[in-house]
PDB file of N, CA and C in Angstrom:
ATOM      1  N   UNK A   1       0.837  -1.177   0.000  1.00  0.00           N
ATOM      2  CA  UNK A   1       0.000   0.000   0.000  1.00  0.00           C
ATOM      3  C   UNK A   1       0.883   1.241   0.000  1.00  0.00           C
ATOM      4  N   UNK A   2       0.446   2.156  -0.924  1.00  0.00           N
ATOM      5  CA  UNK A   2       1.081   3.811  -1.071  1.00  0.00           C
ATOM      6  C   UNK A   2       0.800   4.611  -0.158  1.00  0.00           C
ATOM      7  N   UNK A   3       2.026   5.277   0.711  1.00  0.00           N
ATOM      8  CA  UNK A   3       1.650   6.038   1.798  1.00  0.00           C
ATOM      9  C   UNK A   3       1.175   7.439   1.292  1.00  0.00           C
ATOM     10  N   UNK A   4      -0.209   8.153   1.147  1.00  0.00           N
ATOM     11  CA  UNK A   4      -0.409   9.401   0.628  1.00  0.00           C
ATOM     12  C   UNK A   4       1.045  10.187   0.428  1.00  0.00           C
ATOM     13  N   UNK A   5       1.401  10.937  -0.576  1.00  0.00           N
ATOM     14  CA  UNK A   5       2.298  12.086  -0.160  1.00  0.00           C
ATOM     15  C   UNK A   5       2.254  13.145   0.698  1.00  0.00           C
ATOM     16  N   UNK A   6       1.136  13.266   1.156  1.00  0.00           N
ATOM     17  CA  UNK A   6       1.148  14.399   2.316  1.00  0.00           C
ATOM     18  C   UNK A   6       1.522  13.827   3.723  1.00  0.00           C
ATOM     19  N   UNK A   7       1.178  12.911   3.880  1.00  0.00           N
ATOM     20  CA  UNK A   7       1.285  11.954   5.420  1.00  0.00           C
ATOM     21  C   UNK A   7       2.780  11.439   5.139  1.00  0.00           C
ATOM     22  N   UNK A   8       3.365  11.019   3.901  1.00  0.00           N
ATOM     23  CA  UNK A   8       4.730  10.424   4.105  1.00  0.00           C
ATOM     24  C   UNK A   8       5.512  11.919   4.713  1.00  0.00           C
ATOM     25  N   UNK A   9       5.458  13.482   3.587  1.00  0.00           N
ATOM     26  CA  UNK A   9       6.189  14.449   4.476  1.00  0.00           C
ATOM     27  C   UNK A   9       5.714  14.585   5.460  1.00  0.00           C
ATOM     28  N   UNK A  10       4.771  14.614   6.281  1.00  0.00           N
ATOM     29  CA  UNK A  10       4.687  14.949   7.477  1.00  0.00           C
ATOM     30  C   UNK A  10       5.447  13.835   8.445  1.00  0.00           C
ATOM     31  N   UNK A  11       5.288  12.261   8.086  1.00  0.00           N
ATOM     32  CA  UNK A  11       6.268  11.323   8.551  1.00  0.00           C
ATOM     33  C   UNK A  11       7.884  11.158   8.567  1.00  0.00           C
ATOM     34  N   UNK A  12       8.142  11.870   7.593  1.00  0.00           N
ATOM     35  CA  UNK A  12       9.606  12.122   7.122  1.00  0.00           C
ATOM     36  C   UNK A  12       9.925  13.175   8.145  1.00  0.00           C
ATOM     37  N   UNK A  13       8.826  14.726   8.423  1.00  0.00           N
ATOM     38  CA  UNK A  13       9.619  15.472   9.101  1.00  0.00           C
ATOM     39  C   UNK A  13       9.767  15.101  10.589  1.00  0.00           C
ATOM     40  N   UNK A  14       8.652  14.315  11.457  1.00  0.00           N
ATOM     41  CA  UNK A  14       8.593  13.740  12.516  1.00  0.00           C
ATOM     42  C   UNK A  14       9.838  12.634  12.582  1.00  0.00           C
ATOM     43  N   UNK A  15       9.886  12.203  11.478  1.00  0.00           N
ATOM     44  CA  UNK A  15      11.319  11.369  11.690  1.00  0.00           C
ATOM     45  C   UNK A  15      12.631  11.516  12.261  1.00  0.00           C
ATOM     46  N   UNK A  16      12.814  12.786  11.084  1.00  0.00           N
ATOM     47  CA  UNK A  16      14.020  13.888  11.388  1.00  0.00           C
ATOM     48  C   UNK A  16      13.988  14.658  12.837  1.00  0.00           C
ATOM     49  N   UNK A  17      12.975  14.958  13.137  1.00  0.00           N
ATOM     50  CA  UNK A  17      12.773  15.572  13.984  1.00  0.00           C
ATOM     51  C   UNK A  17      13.156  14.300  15.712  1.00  0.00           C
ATOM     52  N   UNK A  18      12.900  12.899  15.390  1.00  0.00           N
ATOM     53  CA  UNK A  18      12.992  11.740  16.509  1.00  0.00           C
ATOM     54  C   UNK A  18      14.598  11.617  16.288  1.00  0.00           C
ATOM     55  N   UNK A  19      14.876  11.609  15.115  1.00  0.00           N
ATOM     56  CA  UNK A  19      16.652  11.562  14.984  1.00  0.00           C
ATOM     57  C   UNK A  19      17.293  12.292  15.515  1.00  0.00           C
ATOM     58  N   UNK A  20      16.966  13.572  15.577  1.00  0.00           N
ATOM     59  CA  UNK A  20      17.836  14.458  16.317  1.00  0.00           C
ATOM     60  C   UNK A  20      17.590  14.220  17.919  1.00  0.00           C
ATOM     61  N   UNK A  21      16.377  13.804  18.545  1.00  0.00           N
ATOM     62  CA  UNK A  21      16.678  13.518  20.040  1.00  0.00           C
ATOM     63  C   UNK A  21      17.386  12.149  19.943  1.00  0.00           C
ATOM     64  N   UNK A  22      17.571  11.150  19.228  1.00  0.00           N
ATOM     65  CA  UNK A  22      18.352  10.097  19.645  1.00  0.00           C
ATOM     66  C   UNK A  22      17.902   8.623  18.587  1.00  0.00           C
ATOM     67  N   UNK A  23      18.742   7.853  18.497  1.00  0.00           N
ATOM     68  CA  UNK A  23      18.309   6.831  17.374  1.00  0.00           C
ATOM     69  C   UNK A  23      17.510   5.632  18.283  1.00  0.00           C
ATOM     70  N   UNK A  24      16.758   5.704  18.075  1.00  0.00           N
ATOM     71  CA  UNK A  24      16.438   4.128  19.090  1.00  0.00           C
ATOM     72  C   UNK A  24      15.786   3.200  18.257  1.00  0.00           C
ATOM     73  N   UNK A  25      15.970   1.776  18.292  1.00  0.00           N
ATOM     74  CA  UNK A  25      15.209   0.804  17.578  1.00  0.00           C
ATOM     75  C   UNK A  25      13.845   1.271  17.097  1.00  0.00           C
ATOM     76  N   UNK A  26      13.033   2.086  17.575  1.00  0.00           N
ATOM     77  CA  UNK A  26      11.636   2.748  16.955  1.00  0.00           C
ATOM     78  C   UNK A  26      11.668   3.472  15.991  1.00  0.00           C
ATOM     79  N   UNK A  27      12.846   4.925  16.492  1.00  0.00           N
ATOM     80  CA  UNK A  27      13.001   5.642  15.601  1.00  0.00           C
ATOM     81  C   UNK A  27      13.505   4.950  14.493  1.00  0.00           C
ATOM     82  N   UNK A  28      14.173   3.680  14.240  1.00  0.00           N
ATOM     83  CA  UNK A  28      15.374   3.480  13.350  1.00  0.00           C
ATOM     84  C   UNK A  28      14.251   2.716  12.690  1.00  0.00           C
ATOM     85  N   UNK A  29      13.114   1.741  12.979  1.00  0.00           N
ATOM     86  CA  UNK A  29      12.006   1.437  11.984  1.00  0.00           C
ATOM     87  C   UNK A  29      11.006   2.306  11.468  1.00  0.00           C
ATOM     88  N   UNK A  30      11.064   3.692  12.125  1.00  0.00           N
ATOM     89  CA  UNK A  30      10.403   4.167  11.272  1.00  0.00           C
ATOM     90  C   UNK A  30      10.733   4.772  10.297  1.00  0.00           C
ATOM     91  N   UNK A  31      12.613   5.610  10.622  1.00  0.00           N
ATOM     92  CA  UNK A  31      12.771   6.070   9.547  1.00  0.00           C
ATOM     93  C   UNK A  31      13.420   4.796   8.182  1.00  0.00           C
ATOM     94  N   UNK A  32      13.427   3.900   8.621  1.00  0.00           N
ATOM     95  CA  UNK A  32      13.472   2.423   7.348  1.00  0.00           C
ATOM     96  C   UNK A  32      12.198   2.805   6.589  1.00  0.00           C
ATOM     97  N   UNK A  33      10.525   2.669   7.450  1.00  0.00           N
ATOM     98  CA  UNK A  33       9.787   2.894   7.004  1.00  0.00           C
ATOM     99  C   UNK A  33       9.603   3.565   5.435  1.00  0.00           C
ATOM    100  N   UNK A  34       9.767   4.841   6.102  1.00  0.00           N
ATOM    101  CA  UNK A  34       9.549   6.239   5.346  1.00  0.00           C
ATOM    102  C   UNK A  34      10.992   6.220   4.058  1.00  0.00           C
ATOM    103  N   UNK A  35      12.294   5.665   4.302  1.00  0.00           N
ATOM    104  CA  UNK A  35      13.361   5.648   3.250  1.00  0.00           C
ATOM    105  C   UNK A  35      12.761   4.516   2.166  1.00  0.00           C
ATOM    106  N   UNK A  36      11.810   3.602   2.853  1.00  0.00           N
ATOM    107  CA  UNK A  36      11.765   2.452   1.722  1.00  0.00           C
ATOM    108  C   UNK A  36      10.606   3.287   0.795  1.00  0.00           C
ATOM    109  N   UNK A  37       9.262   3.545   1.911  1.00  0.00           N
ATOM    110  CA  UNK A  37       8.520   4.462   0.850  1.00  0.00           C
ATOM    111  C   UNK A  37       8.756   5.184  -0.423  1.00  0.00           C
ATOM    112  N   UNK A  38       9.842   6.040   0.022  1.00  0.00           N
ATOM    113  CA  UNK A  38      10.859   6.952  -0.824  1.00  0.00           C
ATOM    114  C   UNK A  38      11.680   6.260  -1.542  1.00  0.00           C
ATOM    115  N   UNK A  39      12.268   4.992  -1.870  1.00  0.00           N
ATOM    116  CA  UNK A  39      12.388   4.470  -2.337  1.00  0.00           C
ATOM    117  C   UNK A  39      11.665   3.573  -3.334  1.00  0.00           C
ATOM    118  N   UNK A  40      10.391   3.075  -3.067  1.00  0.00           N
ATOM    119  CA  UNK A  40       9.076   2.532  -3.738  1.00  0.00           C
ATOM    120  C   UNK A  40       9.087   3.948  -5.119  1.00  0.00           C
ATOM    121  N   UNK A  41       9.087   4.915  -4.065  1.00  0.00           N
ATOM    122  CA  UNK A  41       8.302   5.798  -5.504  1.00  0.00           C
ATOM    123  C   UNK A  41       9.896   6.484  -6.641  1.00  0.00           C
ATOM    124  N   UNK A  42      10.956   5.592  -6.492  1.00  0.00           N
ATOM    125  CA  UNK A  42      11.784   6.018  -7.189  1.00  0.00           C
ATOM    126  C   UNK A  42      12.637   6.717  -6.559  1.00  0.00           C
ATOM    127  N   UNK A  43      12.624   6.988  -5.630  1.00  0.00           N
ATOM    128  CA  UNK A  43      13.309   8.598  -4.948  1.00  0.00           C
ATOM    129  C   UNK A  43      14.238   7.915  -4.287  1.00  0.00           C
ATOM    130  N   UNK A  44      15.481   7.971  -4.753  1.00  0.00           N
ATOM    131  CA  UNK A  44      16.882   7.553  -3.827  1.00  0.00           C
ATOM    132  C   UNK A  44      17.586   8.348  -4.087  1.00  0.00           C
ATOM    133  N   UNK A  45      18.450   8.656  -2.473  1.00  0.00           N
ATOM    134  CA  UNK A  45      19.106   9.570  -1.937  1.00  0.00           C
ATOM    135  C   UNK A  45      21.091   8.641  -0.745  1.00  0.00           C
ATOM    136  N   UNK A  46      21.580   9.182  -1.591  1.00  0.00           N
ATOM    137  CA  UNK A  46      22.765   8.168  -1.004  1.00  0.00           C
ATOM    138  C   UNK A  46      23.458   8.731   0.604  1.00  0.00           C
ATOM    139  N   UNK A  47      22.818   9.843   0.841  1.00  0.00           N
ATOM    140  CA  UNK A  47      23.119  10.048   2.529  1.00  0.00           C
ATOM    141  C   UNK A  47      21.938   9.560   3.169  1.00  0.00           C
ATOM    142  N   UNK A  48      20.537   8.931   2.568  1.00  0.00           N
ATOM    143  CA  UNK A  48      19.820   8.281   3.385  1.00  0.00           C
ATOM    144  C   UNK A  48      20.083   6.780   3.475  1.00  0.00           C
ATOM    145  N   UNK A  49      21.042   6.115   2.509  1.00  0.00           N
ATOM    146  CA  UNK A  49      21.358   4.589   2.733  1.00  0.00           C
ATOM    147  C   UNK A  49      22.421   4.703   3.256  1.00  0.00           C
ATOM    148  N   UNK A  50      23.025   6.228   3.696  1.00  0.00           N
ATOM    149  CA  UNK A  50      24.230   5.777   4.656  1.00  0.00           C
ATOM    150  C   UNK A  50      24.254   5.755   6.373  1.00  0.00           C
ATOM    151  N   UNK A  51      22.687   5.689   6.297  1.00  0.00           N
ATOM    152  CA  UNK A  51      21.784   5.511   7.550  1.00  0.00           C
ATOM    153  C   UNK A  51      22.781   4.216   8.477  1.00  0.00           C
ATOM    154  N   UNK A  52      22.335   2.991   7.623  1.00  0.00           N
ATOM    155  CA  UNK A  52      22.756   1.744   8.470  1.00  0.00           C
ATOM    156  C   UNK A  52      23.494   1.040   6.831  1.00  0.00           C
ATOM    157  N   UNK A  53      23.892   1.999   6.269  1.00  0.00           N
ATOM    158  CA  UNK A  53      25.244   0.625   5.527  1.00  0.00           C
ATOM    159  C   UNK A  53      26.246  -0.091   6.246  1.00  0.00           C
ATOM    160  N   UNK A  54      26.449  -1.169   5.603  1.00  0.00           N
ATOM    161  CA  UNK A  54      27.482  -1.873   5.731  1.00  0.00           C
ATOM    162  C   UNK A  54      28.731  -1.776   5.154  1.00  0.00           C
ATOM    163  N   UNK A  55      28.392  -0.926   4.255  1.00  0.00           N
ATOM    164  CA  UNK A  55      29.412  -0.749   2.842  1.00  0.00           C
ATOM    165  C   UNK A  55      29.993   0.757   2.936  1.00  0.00           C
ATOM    166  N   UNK A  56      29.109   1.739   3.167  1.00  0.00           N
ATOM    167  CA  UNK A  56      29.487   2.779   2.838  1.00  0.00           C
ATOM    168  C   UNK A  56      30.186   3.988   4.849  1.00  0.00           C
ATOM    169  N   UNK A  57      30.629   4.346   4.714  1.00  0.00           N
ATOM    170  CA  UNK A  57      30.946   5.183   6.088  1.00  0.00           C
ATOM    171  C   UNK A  57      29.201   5.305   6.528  1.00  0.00           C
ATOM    172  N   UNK A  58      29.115   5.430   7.866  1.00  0.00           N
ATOM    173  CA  UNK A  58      27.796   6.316   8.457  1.00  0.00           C
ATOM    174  C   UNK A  58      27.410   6.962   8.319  1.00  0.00           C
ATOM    175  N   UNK A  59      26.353   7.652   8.137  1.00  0.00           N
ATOM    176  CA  UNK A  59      26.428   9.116   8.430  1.00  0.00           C
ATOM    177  C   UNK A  59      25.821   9.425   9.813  1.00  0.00           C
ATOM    178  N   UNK A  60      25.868  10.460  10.359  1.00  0.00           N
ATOM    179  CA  UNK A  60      25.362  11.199  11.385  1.00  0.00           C
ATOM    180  C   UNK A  60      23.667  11.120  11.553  1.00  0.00           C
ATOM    181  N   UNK A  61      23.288  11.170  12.653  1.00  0.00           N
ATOM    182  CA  UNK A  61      21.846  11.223  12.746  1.00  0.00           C
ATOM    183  C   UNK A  61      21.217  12.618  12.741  1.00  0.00           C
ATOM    184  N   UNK A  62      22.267  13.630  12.652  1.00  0.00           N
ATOM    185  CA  UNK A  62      22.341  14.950  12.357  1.00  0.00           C
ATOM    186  C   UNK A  62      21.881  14.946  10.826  1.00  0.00           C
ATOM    187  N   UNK A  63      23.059  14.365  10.313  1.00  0.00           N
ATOM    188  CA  UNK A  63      23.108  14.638   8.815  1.00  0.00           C
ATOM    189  C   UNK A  63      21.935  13.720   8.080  1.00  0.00           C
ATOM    190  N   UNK A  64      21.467  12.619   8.765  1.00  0.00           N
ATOM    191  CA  UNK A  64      20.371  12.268   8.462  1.00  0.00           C
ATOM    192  C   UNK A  64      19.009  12.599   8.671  1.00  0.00           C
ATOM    193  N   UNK A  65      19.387  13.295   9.472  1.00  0.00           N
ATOM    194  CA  UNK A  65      18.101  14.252   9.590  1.00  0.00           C
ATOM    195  C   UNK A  65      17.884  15.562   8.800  1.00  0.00           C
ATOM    196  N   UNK A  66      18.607  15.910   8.633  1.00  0.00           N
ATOM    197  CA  UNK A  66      18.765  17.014   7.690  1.00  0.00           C
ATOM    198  C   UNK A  66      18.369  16.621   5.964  1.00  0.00           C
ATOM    199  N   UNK A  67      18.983  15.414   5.982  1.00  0.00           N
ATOM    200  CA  UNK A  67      18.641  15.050   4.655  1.00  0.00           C
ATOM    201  C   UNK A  67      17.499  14.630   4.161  1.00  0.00           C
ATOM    202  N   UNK A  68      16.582  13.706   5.248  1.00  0.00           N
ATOM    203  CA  UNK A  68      15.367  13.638   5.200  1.00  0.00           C
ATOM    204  C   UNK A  68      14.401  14.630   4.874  1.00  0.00           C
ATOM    205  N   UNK A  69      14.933  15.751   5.952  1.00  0.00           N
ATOM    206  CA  UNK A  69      13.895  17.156   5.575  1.00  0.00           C
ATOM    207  C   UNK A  69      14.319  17.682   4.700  1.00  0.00           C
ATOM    208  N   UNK A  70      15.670  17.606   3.603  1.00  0.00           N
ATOM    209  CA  UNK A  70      15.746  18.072   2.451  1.00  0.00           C
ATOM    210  C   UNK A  70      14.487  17.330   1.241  1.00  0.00           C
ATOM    211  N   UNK A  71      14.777  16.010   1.727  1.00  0.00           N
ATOM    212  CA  UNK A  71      14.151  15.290   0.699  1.00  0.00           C
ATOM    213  C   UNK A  71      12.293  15.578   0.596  1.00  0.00           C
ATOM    214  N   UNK A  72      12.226  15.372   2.100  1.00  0.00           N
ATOM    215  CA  UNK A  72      10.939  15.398   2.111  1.00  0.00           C
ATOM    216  C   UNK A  72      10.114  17.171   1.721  1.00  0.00           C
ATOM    217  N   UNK A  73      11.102  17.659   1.706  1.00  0.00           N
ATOM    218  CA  UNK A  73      10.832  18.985   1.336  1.00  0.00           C
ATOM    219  C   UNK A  73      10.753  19.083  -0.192  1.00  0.00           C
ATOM    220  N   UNK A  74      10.942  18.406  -1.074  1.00  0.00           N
ATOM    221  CA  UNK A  74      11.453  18.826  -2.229  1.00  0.00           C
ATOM    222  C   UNK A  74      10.235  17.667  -2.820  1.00  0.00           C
ATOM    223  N   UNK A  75       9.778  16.934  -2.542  1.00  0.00           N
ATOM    224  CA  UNK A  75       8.618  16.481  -2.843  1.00  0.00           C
ATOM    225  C   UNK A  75       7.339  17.287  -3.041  1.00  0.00           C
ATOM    226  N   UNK A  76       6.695  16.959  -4.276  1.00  0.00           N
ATOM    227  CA  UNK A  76       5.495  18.157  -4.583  1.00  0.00           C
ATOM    228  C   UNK A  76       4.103  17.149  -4.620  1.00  0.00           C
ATOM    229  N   UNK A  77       3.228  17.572  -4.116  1.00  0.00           N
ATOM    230  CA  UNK A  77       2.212  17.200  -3.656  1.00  0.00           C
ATOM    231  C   UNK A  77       1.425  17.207  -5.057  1.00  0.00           C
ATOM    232  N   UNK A  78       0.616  16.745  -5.611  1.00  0.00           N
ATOM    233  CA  UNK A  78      -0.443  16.628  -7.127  1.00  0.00           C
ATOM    234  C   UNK A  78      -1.719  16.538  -6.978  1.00  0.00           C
TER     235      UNK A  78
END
């Protein structure tokens, strides 16, 4: 099932927004959640798979948060 586009940004910014107080197993399924969504509809972003790679350096839960609300910002509603 397709998460509306209005409810995924509002999920994306609540995401970003749980990342910056701290990563915890909840936060870390939801923002999987919301990256796979964004992923379903085509939309890949390589500082959001450097969330939990194996392959690539980390990134920050700073910088992942930031990137989320880039992304989810730049999404246009139809």
């Amino acid at each position: 099932m397709t998460i509306p586009l209005d409810v995924l940004k509002t999920m994306a910014g609540e995401v970003a927004a749980a990342l910056r107080a701290g990563v915890t197993p909840e936060v870390r399924q939801r923002f999987i959640e919301v990256r796979s969504e964004l992923f379903q509809r085509g939309i890949y972003d390589p500082v959001l798979v450097r969330f939990d790679s194996a392959t690539a350096p980390r990134a920050s839960a700073e910088e992942i948060a930031d990137q989320l609300e880039a992304v989810a910002g730049s999404l246009t509603i139809r």
